[in-house]
C-alpha atoms as a PDB file:
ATOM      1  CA  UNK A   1     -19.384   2.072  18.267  1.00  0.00           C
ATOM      2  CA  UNK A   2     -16.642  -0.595  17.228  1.00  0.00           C
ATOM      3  CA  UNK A   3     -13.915   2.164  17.509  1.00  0.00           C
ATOM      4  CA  UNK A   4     -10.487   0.360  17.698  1.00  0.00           C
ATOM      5  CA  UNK A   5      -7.123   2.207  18.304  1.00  0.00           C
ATOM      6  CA  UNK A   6      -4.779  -0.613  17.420  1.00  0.00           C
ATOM      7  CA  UNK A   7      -6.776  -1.073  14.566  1.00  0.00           C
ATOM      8  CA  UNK A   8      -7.261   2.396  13.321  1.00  0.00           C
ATOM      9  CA  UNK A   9      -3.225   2.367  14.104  1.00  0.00           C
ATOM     10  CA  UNK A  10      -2.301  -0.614  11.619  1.00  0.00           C
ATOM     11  CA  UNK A  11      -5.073   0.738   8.802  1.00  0.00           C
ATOM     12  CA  UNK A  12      -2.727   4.105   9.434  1.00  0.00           C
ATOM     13  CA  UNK A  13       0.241   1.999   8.839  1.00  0.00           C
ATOM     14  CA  UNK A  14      -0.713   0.144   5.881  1.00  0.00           C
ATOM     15  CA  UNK A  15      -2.179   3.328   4.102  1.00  0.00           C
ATOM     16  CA  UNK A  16       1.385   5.278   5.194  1.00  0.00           C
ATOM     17  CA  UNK A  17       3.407   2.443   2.971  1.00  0.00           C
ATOM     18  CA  UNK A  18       3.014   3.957  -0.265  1.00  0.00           C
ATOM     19  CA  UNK A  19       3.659   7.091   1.045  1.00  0.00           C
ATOM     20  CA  UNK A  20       6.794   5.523   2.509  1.00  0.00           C
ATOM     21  CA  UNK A  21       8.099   4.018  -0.449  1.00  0.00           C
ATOM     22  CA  UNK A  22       7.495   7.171  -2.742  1.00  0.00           C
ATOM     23  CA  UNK A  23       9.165   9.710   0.364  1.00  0.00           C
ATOM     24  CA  UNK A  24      11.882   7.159   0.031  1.00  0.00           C
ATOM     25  CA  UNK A  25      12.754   7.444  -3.886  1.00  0.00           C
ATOM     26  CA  UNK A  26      12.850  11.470  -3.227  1.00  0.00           C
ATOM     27  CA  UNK A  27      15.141  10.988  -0.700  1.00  0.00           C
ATOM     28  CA  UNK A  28      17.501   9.170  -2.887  1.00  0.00           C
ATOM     29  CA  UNK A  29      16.657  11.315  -5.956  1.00  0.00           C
ATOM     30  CA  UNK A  30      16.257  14.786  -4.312  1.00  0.00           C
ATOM     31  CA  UNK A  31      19.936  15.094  -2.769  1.00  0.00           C
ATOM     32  CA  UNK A  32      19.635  18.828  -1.634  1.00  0.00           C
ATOM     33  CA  UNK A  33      15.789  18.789  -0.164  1.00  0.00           C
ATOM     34  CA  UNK A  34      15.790  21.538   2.830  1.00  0.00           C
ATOM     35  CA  UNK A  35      14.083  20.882   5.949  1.00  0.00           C
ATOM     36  CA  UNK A  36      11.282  23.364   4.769  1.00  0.00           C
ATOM     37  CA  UNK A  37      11.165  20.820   1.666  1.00  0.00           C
ATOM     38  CA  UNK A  38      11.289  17.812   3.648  1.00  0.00           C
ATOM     39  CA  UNK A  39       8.651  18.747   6.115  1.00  0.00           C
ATOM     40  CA  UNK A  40       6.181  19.794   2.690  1.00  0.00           C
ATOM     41  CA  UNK A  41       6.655  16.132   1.948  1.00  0.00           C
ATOM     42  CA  UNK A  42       5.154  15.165   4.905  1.00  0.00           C
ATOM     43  CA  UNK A  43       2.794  17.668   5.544  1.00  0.00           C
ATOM     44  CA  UNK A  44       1.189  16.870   1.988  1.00  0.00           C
ATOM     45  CA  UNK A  45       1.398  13.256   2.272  1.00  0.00           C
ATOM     46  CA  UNK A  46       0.152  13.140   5.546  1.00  0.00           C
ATOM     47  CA  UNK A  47      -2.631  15.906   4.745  1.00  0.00           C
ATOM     48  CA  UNK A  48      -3.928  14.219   1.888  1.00  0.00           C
ATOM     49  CA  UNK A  49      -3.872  10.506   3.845  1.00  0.00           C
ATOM     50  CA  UNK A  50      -6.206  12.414   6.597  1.00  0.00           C
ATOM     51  CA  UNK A  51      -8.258  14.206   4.235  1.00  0.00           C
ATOM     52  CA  UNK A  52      -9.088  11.514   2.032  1.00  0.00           C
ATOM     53  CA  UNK A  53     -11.042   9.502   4.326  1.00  0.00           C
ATOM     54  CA  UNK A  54     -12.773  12.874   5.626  1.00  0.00           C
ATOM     55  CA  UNK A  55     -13.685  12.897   2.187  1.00  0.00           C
ATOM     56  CA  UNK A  56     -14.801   9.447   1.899  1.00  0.00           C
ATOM     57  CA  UNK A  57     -16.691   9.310   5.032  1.00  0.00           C
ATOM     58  CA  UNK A  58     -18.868  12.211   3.741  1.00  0.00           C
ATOM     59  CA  UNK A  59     -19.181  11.216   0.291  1.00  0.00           C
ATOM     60  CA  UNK A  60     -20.351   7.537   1.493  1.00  0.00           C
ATOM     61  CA  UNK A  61     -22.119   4.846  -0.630  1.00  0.00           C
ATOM     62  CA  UNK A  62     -23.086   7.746  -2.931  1.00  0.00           C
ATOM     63  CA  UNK A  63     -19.595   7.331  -4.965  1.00  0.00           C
ATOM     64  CA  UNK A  64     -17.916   5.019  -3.386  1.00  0.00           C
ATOM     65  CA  UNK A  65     -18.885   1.840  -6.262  1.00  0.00           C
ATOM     66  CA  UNK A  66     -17.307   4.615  -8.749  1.00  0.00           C
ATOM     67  CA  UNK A  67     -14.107   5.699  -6.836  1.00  0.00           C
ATOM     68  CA  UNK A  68     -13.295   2.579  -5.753  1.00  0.00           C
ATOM     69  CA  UNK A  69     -13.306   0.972  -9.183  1.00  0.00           C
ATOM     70  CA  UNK A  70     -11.181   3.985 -10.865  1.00  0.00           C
ATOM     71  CA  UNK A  71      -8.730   5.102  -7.713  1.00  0.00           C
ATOM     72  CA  UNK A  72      -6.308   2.271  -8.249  1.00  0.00           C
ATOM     73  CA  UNK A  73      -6.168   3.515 -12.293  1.00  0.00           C
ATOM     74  CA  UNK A  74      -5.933   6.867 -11.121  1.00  0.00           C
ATOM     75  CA  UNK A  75      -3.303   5.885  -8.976  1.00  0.00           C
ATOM     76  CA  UNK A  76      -1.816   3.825 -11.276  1.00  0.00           C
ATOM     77  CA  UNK A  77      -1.426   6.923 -14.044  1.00  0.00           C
ATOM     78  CA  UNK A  78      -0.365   9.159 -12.005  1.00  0.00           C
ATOM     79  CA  UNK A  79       3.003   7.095 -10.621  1.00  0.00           C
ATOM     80  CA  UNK A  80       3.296   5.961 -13.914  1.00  0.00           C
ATOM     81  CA  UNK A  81       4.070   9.250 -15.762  1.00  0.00           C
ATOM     82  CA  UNK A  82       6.160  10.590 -12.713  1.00  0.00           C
ATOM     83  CA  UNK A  83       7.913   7.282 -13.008  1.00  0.00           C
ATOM     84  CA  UNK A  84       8.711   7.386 -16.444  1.00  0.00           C
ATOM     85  CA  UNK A  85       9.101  11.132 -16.011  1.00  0.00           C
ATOM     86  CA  UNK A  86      12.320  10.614 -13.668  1.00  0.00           C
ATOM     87  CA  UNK A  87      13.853   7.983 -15.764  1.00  0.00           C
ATOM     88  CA  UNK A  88      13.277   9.819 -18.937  1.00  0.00           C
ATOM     89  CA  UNK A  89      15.182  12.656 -17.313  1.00  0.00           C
ATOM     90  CA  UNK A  90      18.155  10.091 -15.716  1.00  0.00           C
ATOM     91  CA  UNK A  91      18.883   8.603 -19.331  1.00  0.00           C
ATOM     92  CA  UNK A  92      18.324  12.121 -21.289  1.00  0.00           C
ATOM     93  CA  UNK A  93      20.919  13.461 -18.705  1.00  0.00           C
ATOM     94  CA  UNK A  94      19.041  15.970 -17.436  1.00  0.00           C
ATOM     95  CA  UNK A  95      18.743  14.479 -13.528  1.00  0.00           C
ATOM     96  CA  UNK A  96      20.407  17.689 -12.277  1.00  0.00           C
ATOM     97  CA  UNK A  97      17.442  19.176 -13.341  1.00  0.00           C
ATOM     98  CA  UNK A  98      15.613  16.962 -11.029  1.00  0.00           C
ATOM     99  CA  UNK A  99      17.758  16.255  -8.493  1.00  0.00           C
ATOM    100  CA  UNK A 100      17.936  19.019  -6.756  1.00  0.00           C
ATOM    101  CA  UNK A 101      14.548  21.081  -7.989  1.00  0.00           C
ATOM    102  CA  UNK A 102      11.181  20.689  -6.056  1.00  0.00           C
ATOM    103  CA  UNK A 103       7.922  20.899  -7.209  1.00  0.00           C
ATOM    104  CA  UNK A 104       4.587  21.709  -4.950  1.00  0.00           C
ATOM    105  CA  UNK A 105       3.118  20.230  -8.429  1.00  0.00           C
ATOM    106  CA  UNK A 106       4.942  17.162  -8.322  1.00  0.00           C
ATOM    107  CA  UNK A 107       4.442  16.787  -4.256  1.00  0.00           C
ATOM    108  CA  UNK A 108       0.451  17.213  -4.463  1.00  0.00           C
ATOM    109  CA  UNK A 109       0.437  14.808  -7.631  1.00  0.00           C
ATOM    110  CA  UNK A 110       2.567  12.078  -5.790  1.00  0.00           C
ATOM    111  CA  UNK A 111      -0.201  12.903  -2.194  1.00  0.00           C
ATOM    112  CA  UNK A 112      -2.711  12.263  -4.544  1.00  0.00           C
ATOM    113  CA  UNK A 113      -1.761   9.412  -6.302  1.00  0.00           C
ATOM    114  CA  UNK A 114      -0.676   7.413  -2.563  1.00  0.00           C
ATOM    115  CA  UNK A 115      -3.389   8.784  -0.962  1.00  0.00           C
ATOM    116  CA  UNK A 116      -6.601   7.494  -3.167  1.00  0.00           C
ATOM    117  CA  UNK A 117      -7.182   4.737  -0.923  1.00  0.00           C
ATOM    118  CA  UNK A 118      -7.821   6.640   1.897  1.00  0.00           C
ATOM    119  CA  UNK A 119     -10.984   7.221   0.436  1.00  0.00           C
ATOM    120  CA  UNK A 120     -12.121   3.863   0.183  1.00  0.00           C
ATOM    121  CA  UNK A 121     -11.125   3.430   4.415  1.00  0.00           C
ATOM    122  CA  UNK A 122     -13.331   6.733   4.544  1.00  0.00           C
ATOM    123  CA  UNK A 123     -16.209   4.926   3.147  1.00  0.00           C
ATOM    124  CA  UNK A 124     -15.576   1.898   5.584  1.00  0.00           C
ATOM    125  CA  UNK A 125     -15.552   4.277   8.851  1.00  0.00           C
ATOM    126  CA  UNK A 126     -18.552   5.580   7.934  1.00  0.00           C
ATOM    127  CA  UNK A 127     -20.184   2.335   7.491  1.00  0.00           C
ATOM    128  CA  UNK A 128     -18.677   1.278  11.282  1.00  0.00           C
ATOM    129  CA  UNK A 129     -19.652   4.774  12.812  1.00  0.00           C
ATOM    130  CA  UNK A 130     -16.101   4.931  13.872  1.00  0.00           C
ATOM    131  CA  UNK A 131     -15.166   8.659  14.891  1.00  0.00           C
ATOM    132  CA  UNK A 132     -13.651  10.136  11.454  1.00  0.00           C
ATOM    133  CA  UNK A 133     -11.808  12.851  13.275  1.00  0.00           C
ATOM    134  CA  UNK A 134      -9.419  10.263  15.637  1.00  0.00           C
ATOM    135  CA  UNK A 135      -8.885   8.126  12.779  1.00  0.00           C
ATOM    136  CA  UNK A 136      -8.126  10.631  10.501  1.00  0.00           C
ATOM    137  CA  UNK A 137      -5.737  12.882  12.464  1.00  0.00           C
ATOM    138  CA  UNK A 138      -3.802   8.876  13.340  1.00  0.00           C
ATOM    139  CA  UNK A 139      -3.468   8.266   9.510  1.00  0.00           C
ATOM    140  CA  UNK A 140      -2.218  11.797   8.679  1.00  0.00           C
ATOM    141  CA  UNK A 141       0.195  11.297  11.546  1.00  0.00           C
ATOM    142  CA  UNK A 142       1.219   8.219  10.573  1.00  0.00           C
ATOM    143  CA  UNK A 143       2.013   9.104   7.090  1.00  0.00           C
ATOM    144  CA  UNK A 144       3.874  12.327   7.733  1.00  0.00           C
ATOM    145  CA  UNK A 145       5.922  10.392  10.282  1.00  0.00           C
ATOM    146  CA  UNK A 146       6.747   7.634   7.491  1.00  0.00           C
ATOM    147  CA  UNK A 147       7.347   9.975   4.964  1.00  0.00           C
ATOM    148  CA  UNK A 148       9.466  12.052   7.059  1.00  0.00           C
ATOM    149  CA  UNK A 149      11.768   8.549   7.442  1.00  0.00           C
ATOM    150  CA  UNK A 150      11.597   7.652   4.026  1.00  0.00           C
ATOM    151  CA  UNK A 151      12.717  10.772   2.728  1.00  0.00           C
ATOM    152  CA  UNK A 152      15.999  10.385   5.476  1.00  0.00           C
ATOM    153  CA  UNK A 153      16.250   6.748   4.357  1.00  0.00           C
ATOM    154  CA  UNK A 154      16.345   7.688   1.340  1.00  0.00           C
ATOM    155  CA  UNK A 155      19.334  10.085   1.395  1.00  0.00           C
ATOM    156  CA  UNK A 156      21.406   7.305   3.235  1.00  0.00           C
ATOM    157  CA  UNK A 157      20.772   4.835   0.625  1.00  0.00           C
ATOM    158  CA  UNK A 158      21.112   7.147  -2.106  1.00  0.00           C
ATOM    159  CA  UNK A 159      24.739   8.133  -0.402  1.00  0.00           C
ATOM    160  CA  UNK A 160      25.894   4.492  -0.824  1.00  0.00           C
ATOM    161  CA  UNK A 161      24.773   3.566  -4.378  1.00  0.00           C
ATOM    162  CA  UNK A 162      24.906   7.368  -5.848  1.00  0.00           C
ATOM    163  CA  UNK A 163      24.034   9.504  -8.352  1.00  0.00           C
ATOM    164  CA  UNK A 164      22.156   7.106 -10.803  1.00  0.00           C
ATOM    165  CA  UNK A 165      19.786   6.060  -8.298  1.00  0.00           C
ATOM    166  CA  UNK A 166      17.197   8.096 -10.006  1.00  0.00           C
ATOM    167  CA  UNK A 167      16.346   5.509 -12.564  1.00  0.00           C
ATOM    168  CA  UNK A 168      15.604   2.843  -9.475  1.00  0.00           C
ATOM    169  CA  UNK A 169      13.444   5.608  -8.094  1.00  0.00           C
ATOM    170  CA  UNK A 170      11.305   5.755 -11.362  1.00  0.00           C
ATOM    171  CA  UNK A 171      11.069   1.675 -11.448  1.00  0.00           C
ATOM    172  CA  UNK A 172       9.991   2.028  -8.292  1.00  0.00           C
ATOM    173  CA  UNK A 173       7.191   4.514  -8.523  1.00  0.00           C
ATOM    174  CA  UNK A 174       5.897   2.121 -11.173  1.00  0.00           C
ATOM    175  CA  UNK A 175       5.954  -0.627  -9.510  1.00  0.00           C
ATOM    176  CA  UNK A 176       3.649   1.015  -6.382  1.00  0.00           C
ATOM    177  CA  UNK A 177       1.955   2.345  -9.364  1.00  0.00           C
ATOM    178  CA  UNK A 178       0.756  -1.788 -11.123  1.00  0.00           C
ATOM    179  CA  UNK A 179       0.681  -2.721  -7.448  1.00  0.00           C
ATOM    180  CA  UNK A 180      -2.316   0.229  -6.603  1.00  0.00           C
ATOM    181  CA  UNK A 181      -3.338  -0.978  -9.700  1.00  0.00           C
ATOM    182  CA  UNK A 182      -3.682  -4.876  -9.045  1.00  0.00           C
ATOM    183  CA  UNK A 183      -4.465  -4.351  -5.460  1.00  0.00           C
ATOM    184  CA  UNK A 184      -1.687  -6.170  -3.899  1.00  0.00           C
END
């Protein structure tokens, strides 16, 4: 068994990022998110980044050639039309709309889209007979923990540049979005 904690730890971290980065454009878009709201953020990031490589570990080698090859186009997609989504709405002037209105649709979509990778990790502690319980439960953590702070990050940064910060947010789902897709 080649079970590592700091290891499992920074795979946690790096998975967490996109998760991070998209918590972080709600945060800044989202002004009136509840605690209640908030905490759905990370409990469906996080959930989804600890199912996924439950999901992978059990599915092994059967899919894996297939998932890997298509989850960073899936990915892709998916923060690609709530990207353009959010900056279709900024410029058509209808960002009340979405600043203050959440969506269990649009959370799941973005836990999906961040969370594809996960899968692929799954795979990978299946192949090292790592314990997929421990490291899953230390990914979800992780990435309800990051979200949580990038939705708060968020809101402070959105309080300094304002309103129009909704476009950014878009740009920025995109750009997580080509980089899932290149695999940077």
């Amino acid at each position: 068994m080649s079970f590592n904690l700091i290891s499992t730890f920074l795979v946690a971290v790096a998975l967490a990022m996109d998760a991070f980065s998209v918590s972080m454009t709600k945060g800044f878009t989202q002004k009136q998110l509840t605690t209640s709201q908030i905490l759905y953020y990370g409990l469906f990031f996080g959930g989804f980044q600890a199912l996924m490589p439950i999901l992978g570990y059990f599915c092994g080698n059967v899919i894996a050639g297939i998932v890997e090859s298509l989850a960073p186009i899936i990915g892709f997609i998916l923060l690609l039309a709530i990207g353009l989504n959010m900056i279709r709405e900024s410029i058509t002037g209808d960002d009340e709309e979405i600043t203050d209105h959440f969506s269990f649709r649009e959370v799941t979509l973005l836990a999906i889209a961040t969370s594809i990778d996960a899968f692929a990790v799954g795979i990978t502690i299946a192949l090292l007979k790592d314990p997929i319980l421990i490291s899953s439960l230390i990914i979800g953590v992780v990435a309800f923990a990051f979200s949580i702070a990038g939705i708060f990050i968020g809101k402070k940064l959105g309080d300094y540049v304002g309103d129009k910060f909704q476009i950014l947010g878009g740009v920025i789902l995109i750009l997580i979005g080509i980089k899932i897709l290149l695999g940077f």
